[in-house]
PDB file of N, CA and C in Angstrom:
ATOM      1  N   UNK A   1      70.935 107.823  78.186  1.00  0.00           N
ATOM      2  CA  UNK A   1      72.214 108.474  78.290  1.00  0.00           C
ATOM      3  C   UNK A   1      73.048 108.096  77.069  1.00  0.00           C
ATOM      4  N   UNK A   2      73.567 109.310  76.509  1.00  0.00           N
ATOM      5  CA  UNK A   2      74.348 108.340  75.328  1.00  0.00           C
ATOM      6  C   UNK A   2      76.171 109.140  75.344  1.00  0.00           C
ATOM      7  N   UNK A   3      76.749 108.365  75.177  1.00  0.00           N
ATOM      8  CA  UNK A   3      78.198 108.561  76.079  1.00  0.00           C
ATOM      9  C   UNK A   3      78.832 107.877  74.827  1.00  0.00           C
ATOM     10  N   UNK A   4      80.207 108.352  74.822  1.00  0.00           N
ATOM     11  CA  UNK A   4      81.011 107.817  73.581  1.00  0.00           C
ATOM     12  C   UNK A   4      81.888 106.320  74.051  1.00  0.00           C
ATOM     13  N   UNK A   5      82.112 105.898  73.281  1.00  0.00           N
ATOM     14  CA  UNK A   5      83.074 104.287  73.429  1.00  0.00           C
ATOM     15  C   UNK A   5      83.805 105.105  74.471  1.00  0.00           C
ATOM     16  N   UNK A   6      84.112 103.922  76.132  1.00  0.00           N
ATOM     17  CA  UNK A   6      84.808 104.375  76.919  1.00  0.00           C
ATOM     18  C   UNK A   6      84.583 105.290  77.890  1.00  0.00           C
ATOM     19  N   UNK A   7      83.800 106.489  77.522  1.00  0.00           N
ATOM     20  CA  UNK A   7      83.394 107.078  78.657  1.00  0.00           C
ATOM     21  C   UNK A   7      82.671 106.722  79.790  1.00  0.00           C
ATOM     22  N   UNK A   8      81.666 105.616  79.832  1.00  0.00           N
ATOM     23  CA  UNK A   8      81.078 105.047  80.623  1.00  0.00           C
ATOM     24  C   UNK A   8      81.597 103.396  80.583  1.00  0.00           C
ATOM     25  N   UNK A   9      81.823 102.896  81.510  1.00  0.00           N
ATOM     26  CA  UNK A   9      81.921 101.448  81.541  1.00  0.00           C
ATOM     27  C   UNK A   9      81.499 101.047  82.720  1.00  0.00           C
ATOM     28  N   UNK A  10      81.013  99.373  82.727  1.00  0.00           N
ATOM     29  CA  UNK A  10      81.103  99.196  84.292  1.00  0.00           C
ATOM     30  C   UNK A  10      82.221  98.515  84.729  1.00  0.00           C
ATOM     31  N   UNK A  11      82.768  98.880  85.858  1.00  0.00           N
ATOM     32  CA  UNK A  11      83.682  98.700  86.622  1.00  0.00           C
ATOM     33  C   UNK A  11      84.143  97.695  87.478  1.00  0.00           C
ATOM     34  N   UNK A  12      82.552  97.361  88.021  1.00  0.00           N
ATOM     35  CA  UNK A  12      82.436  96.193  89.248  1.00  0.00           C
ATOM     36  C   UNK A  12      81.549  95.627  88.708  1.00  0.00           C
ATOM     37  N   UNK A  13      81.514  94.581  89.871  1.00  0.00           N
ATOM     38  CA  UNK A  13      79.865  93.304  89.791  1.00  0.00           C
ATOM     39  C   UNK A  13      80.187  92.548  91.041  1.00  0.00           C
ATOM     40  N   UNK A  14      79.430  92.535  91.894  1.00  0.00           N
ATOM     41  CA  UNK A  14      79.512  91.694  93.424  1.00  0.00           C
ATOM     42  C   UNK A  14      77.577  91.274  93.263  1.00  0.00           C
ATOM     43  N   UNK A  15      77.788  90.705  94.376  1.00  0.00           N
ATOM     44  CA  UNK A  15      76.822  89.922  95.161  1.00  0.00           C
ATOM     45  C   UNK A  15      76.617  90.199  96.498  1.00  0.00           C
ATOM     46  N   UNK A  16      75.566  90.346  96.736  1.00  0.00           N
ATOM     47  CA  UNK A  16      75.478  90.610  98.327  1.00  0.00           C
ATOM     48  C   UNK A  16      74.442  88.899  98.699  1.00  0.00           C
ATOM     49  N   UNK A  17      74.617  88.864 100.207  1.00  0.00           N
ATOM     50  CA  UNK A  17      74.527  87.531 101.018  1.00  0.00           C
ATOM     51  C   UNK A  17      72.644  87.272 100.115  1.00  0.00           C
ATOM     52  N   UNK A  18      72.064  88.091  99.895  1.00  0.00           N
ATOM     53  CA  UNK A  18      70.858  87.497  98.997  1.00  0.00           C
ATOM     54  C   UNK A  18      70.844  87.224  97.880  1.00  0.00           C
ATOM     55  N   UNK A  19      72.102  86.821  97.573  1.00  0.00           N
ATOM     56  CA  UNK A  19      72.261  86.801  96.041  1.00  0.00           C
ATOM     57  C   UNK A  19      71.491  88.291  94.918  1.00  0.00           C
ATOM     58  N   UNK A  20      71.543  89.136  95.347  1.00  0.00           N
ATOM     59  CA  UNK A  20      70.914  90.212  94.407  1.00  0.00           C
ATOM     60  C   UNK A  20      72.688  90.878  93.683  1.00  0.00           C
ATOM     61  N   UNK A  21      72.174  90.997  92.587  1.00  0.00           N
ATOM     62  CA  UNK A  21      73.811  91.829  92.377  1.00  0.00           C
ATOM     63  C   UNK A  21      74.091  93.211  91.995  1.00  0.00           C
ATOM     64  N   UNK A  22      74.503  93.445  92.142  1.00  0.00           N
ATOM     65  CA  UNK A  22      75.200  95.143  92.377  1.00  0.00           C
ATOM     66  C   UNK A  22      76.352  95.093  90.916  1.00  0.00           C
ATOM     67  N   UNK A  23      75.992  96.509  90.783  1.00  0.00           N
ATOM     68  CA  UNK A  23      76.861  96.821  89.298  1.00  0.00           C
ATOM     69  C   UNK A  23      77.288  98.320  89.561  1.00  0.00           C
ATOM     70  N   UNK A  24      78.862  98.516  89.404  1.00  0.00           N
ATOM     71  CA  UNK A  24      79.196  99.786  89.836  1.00  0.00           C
ATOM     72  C   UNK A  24      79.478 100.319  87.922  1.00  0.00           C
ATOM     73  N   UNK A  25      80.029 101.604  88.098  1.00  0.00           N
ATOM     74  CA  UNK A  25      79.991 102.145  86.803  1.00  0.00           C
ATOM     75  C   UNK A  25      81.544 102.630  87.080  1.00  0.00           C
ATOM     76  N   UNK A  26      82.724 103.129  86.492  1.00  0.00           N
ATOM     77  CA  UNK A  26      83.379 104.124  86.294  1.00  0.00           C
ATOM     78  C   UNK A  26      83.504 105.659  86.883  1.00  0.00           C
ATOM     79  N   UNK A  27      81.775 105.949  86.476  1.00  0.00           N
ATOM     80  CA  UNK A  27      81.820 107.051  86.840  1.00  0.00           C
ATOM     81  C   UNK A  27      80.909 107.704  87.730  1.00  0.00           C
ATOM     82  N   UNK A  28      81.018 106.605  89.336  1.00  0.00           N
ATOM     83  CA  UNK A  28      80.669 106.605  90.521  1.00  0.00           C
ATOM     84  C   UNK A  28      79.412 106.046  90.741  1.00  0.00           C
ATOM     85  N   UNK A  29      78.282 105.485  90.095  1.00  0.00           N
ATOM     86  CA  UNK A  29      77.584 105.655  89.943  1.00  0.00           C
ATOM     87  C   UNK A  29      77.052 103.943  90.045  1.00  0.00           C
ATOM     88  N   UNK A  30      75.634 103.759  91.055  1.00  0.00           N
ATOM     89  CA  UNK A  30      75.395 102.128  91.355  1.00  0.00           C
ATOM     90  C   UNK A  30      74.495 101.641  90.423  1.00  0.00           C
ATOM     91  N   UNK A  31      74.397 100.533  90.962  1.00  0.00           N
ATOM     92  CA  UNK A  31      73.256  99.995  90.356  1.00  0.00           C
ATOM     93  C   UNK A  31      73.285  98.450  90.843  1.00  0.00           C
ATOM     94  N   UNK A  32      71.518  98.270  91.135  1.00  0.00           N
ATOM     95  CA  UNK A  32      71.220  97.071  91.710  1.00  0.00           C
ATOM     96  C   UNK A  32      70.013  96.028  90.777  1.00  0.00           C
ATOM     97  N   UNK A  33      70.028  94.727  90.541  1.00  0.00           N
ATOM     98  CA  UNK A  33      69.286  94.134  89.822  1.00  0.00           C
ATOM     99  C   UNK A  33      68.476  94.170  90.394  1.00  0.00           C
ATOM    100  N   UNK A  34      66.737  94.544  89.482  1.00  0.00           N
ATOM    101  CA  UNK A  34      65.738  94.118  90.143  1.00  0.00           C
ATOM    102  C   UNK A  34      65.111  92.745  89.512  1.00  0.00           C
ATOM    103  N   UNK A  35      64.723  91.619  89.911  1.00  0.00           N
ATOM    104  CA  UNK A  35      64.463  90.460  89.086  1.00  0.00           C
ATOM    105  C   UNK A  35      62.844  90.477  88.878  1.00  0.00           C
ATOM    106  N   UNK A  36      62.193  91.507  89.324  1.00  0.00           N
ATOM    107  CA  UNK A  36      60.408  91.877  89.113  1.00  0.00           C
ATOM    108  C   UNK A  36      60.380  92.520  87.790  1.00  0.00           C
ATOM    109  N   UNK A  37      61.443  93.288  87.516  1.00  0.00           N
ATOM    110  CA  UNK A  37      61.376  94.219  86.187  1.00  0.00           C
ATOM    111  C   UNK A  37      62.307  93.601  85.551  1.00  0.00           C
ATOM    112  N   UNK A  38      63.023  92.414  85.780  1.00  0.00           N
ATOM    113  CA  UNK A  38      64.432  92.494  84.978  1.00  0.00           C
ATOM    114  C   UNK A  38      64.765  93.090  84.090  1.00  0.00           C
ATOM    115  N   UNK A  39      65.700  94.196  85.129  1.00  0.00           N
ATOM    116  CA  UNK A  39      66.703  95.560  84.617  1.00  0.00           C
ATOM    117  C   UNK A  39      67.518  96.387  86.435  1.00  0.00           C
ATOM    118  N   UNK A  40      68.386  96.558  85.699  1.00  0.00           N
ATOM    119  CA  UNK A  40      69.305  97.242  86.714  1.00  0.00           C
ATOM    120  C   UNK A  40      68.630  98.437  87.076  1.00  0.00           C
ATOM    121  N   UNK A  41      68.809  98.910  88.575  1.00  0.00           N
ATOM    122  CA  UNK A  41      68.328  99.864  88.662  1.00  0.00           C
ATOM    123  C   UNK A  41      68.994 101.149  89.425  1.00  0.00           C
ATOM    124  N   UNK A  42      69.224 102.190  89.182  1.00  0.00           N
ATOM    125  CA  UNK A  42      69.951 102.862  89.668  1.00  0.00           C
ATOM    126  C   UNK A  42      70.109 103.274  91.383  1.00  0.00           C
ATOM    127  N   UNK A  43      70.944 103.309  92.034  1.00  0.00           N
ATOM    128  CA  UNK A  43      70.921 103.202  93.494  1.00  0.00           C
ATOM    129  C   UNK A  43      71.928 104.421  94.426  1.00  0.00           C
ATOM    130  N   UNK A  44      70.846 105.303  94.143  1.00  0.00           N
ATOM    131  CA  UNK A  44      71.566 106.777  94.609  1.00  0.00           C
ATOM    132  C   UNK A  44      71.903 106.420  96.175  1.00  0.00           C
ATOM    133  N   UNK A  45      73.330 107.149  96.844  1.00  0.00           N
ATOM    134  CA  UNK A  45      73.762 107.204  97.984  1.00  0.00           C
ATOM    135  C   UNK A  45      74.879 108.173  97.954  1.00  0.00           C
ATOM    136  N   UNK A  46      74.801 108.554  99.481  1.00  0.00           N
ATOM    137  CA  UNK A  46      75.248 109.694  99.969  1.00  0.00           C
ATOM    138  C   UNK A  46      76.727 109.335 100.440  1.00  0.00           C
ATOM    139  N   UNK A  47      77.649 110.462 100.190  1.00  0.00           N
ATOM    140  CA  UNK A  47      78.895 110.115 100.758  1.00  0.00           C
ATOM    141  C   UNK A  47      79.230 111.089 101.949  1.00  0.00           C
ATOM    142  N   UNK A  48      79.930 110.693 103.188  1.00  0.00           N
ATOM    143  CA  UNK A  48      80.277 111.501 104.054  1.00  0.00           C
ATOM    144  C   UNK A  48      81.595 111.794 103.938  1.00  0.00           C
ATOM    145  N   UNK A  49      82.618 112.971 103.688  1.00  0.00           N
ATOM    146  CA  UNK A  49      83.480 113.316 103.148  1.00  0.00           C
ATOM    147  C   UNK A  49      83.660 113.734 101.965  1.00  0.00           C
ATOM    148  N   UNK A  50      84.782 113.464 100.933  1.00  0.00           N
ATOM    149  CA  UNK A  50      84.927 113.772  99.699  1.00  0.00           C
ATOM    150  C   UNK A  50      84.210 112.986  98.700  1.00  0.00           C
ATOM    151  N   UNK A  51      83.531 113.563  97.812  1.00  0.00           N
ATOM    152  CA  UNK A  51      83.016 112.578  96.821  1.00  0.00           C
ATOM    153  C   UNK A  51      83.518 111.904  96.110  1.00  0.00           C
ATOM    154  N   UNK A  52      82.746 110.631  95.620  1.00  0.00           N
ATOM    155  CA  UNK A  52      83.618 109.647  94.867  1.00  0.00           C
ATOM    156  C   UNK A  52      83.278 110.018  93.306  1.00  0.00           C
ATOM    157  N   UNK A  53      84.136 110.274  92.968  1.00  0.00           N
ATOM    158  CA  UNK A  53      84.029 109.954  91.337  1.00  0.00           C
ATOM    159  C   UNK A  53      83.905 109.188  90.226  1.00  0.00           C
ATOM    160  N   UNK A  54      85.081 107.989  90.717  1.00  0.00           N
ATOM    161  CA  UNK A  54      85.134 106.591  89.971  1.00  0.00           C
ATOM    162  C   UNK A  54      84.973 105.488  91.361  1.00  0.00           C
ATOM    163  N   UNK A  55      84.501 104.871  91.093  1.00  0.00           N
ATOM    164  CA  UNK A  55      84.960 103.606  90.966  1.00  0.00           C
ATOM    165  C   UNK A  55      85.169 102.288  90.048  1.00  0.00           C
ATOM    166  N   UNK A  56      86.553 101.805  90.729  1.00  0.00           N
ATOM    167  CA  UNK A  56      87.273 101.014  90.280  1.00  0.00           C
ATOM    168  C   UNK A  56      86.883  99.820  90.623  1.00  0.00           C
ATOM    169  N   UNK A  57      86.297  99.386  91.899  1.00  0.00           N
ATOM    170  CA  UNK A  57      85.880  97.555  91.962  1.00  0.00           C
ATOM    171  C   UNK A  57      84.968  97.437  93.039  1.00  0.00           C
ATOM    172  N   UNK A  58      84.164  96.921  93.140  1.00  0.00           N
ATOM    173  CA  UNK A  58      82.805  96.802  94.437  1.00  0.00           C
ATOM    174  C   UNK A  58      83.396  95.122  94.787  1.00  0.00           C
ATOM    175  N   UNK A  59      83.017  95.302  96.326  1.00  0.00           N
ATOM    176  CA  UNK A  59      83.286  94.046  96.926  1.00  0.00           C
ATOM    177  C   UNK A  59      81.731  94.099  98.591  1.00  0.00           C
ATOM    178  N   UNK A  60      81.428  92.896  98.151  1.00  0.00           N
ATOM    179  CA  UNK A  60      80.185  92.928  99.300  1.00  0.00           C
ATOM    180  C   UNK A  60      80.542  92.184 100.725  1.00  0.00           C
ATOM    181  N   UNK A  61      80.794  92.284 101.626  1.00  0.00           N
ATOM    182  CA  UNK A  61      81.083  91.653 102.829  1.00  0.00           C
ATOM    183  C   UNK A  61      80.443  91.693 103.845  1.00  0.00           C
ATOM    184  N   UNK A  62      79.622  91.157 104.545  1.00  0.00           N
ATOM    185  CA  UNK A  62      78.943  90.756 105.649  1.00  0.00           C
ATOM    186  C   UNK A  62      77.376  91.713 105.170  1.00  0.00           C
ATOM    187  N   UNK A  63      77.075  93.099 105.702  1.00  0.00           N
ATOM    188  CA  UNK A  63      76.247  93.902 105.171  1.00  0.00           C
ATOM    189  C   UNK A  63      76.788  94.991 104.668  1.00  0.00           C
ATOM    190  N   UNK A  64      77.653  95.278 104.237  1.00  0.00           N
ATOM    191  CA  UNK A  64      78.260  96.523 103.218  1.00  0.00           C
ATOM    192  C   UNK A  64      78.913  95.967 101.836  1.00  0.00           C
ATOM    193  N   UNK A  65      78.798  97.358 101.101  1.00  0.00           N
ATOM    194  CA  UNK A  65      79.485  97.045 100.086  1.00  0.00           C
ATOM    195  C   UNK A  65      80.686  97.795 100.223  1.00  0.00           C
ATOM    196  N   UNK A  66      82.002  97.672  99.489  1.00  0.00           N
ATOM    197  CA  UNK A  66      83.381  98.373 100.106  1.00  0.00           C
ATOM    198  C   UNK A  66      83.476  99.042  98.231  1.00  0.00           C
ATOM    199  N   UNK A  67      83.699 100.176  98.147  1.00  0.00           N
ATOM    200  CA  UNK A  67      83.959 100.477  96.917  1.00  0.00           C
ATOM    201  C   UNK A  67      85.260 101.312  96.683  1.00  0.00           C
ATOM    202  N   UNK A  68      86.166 100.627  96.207  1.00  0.00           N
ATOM    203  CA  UNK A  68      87.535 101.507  95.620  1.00  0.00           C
ATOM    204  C   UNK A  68      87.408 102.226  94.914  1.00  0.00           C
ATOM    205  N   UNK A  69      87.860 103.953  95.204  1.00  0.00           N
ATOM    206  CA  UNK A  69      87.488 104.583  94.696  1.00  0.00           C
ATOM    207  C   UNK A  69      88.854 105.242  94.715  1.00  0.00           C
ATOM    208  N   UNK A  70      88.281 106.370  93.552  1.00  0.00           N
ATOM    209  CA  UNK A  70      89.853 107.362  93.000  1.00  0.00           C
ATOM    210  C   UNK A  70      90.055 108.154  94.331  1.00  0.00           C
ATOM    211  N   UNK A  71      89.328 108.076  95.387  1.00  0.00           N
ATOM    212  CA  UNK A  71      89.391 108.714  96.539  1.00  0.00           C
ATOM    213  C   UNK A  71      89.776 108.023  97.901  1.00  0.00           C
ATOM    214  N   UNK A  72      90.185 106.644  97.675  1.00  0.00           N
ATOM    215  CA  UNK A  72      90.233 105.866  98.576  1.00  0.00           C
ATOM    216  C   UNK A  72      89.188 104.346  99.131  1.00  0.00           C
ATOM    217  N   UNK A  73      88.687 103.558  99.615  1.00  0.00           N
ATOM    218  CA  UNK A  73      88.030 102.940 100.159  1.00  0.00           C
ATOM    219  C   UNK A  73      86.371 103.464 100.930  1.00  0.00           C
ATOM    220  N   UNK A  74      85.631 103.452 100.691  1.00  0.00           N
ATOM    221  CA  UNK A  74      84.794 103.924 100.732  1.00  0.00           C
ATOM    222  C   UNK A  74      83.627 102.412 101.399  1.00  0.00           C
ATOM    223  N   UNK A  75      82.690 102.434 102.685  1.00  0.00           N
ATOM    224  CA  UNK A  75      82.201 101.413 103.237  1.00  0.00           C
ATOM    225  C   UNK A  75      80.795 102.138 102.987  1.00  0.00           C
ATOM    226  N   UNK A  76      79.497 101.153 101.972  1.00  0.00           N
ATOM    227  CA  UNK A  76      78.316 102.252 102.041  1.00  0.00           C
ATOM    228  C   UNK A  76      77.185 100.537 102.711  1.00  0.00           C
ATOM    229  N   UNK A  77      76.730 101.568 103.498  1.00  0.00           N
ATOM    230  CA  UNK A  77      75.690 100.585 104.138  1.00  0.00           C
ATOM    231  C   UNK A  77      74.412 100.701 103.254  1.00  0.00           C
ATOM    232  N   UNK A  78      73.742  99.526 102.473  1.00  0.00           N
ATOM    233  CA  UNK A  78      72.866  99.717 101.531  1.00  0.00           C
ATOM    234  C   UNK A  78      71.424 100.223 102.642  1.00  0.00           C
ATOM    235  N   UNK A  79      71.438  99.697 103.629  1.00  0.00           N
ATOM    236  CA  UNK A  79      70.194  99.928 104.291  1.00  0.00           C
ATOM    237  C   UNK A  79      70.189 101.796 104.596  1.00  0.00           C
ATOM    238  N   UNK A  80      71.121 102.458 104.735  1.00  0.00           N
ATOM    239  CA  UNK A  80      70.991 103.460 104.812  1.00  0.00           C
ATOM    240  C   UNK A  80      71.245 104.370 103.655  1.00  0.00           C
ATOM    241  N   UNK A  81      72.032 103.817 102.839  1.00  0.00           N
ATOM    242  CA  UNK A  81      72.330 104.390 101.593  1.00  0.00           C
ATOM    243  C   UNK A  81      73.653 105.796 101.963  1.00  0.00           C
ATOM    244  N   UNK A  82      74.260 105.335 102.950  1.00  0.00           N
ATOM    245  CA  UNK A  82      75.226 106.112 103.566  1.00  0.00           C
ATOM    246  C   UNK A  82      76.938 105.614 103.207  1.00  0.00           C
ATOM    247  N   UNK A  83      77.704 106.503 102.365  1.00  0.00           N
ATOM    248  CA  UNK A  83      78.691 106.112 102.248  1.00  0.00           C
ATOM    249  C   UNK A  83      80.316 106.350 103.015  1.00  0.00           C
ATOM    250  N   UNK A  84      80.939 106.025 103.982  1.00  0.00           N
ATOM    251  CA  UNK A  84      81.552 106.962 105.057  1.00  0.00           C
ATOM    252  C   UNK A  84      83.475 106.036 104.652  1.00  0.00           C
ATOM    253  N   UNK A  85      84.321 107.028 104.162  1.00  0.00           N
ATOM    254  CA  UNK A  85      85.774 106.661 103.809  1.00  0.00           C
ATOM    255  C   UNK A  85      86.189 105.765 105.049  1.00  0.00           C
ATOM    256  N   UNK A  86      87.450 104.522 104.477  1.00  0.00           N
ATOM    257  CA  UNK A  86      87.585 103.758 106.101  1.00  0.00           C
ATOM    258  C   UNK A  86      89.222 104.426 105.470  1.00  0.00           C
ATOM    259  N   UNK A  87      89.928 104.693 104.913  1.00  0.00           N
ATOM    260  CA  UNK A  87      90.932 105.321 105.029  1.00  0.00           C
ATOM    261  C   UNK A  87      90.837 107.158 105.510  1.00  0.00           C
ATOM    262  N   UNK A  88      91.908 107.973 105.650  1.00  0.00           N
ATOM    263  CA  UNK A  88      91.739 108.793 106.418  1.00  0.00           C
ATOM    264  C   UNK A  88      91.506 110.017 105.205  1.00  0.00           C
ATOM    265  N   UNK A  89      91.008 110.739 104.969  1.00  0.00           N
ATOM    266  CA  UNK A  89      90.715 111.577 103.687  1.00  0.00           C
ATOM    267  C   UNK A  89      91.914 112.489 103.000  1.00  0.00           C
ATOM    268  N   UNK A  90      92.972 112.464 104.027  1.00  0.00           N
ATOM    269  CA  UNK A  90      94.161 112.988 103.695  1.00  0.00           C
ATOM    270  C   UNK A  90      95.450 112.221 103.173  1.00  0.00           C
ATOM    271  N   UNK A  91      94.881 111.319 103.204  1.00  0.00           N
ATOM    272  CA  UNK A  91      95.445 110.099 102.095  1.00  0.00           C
ATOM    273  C   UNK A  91      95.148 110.215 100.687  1.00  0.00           C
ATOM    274  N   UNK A  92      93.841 110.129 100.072  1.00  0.00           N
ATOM    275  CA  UNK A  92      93.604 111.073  98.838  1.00  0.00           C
ATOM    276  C   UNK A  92      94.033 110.184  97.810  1.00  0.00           C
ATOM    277  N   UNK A  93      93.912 108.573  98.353  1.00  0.00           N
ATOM    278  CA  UNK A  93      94.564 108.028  96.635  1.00  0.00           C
ATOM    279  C   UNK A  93      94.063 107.096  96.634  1.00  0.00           C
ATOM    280  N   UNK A  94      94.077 107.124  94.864  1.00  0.00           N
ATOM    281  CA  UNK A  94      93.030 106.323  94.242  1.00  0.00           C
ATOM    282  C   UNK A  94      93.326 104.533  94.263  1.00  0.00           C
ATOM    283  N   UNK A  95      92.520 103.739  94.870  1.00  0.00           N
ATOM    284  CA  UNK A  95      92.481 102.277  94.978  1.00  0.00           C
ATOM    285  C   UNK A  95      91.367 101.857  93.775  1.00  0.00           C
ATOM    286  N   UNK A  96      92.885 100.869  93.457  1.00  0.00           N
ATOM    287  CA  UNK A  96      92.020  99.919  92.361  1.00  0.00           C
ATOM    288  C   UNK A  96      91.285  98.387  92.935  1.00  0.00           C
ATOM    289  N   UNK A  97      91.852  97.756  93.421  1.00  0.00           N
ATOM    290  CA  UNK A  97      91.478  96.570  93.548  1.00  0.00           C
ATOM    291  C   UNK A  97      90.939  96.374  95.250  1.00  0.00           C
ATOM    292  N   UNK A  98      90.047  95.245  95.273  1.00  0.00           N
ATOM    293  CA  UNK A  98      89.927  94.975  96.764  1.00  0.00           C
ATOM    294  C   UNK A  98      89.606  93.223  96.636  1.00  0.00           C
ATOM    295  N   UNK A  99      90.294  92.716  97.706  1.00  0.00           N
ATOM    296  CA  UNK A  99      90.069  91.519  98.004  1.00  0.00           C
ATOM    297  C   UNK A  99      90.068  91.296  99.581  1.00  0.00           C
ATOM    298  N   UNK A 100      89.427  90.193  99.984  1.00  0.00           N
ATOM    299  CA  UNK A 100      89.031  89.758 101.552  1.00  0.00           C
ATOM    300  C   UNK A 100      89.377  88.378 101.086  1.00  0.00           C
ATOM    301  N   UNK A 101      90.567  88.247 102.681  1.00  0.00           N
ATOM    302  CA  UNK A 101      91.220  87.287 102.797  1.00  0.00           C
ATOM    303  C   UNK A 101      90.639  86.921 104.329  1.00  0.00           C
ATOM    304  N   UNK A 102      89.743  86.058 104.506  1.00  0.00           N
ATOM    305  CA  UNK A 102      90.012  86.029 105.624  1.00  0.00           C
ATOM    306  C   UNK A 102      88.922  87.324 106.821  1.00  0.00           C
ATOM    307  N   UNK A 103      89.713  87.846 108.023  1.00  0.00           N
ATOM    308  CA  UNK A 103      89.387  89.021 108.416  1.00  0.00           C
ATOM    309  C   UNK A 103      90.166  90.445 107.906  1.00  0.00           C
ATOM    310  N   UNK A 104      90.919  90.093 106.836  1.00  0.00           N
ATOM    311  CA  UNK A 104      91.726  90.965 105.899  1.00  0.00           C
ATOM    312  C   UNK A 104      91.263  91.604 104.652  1.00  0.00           C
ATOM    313  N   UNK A 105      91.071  93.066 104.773  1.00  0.00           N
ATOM    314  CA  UNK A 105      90.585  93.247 103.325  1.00  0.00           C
ATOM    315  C   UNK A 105      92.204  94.217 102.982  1.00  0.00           C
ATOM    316  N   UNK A 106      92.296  93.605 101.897  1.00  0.00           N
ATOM    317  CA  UNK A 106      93.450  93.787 100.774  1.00  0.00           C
ATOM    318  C   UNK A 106      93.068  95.205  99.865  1.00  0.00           C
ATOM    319  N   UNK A 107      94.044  96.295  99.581  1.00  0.00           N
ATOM    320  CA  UNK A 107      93.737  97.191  98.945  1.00  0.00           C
ATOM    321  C   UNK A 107      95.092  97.375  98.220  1.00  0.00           C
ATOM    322  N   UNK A 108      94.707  97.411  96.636  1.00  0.00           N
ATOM    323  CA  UNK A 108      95.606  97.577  96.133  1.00  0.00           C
ATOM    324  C   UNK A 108      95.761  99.259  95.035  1.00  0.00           C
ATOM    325  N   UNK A 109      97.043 100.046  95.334  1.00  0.00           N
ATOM    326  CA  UNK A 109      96.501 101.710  95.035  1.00  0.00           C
ATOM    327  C   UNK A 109      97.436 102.144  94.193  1.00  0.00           C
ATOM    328  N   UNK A 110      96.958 103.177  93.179  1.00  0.00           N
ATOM    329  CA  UNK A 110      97.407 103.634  92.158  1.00  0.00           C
ATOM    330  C   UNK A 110      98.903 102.988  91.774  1.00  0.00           C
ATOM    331  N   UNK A 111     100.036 103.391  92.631  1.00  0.00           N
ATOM    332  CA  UNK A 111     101.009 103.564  92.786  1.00  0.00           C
ATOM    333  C   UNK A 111     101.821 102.543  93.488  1.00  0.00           C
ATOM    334  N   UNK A 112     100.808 101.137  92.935  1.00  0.00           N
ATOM    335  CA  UNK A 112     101.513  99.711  93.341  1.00  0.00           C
ATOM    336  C   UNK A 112     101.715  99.436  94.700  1.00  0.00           C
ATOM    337  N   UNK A 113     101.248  99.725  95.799  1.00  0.00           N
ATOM    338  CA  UNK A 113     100.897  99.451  96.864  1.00  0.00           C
ATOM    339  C   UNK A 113      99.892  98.646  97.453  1.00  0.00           C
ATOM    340  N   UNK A 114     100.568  97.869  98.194  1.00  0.00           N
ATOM    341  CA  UNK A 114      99.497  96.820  98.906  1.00  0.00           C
ATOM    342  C   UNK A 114      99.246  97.329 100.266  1.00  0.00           C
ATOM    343  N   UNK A 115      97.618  97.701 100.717  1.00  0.00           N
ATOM    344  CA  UNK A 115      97.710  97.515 102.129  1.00  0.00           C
ATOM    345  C   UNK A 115      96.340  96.178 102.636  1.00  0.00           C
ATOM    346  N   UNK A 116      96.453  95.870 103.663  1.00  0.00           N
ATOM    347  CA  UNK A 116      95.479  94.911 104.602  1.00  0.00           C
ATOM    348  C   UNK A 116      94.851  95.571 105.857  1.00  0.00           C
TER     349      UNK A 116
END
């Protein structure tokens, strides 16, 4: 793929409970380390609702990964490769940051808003 300075970046980097790590892109798009080939490998999944375009930050918690997206919060179960919005789709705005406090996950969105 060859893309100009900026158009592609990665975005995220988490860990899931096996230590394997996950690499999100900008422009929606996964990726998981394989340590047999060492090289990332691309990790197609399905979204239920609106599609994601960007994401902005991957966070791994218990068995999901949570991905902030220009579309909202997004929960994708790797075992199914199923991605389903935990905000309501008529909300429609883009989250940058995510943190877990606790039983609290923190979302922080375009327009300087904090929710838990």
């Amino acid at each position: 793929m060859q893309v100009k300075p900026g158009e592609w970046f990665i975005s995220g980097i988490t860990a899931d409970r096996d230590h394997k790590l996950w690499v999100a892109a900008n422009t929606g798009e996964l990726y998981n380390y394989d340590a047999a080939s060492d090289r990332f490998v691309a990790f197609p999944y399905r979204v239920s609702g609106s599609p994601v375009h960007t994401i902005q930050q991957i966070l791994f918690i218990d068995r999901y990964l949570y991905l902030a997206t220009d579309k909202g919060v997004y929960e994708l179960n790797p075992a199914t490769k199923m991605a389903k919005a935990l905000l309501p789709n008529q909300i429609n705005m883009r989250i940058n940051a995510l943190l877990q406090q606790g039983h609290l996950l923190w979302m922080g969105s375009e327009n300087g808003a904090c929710y838990a």
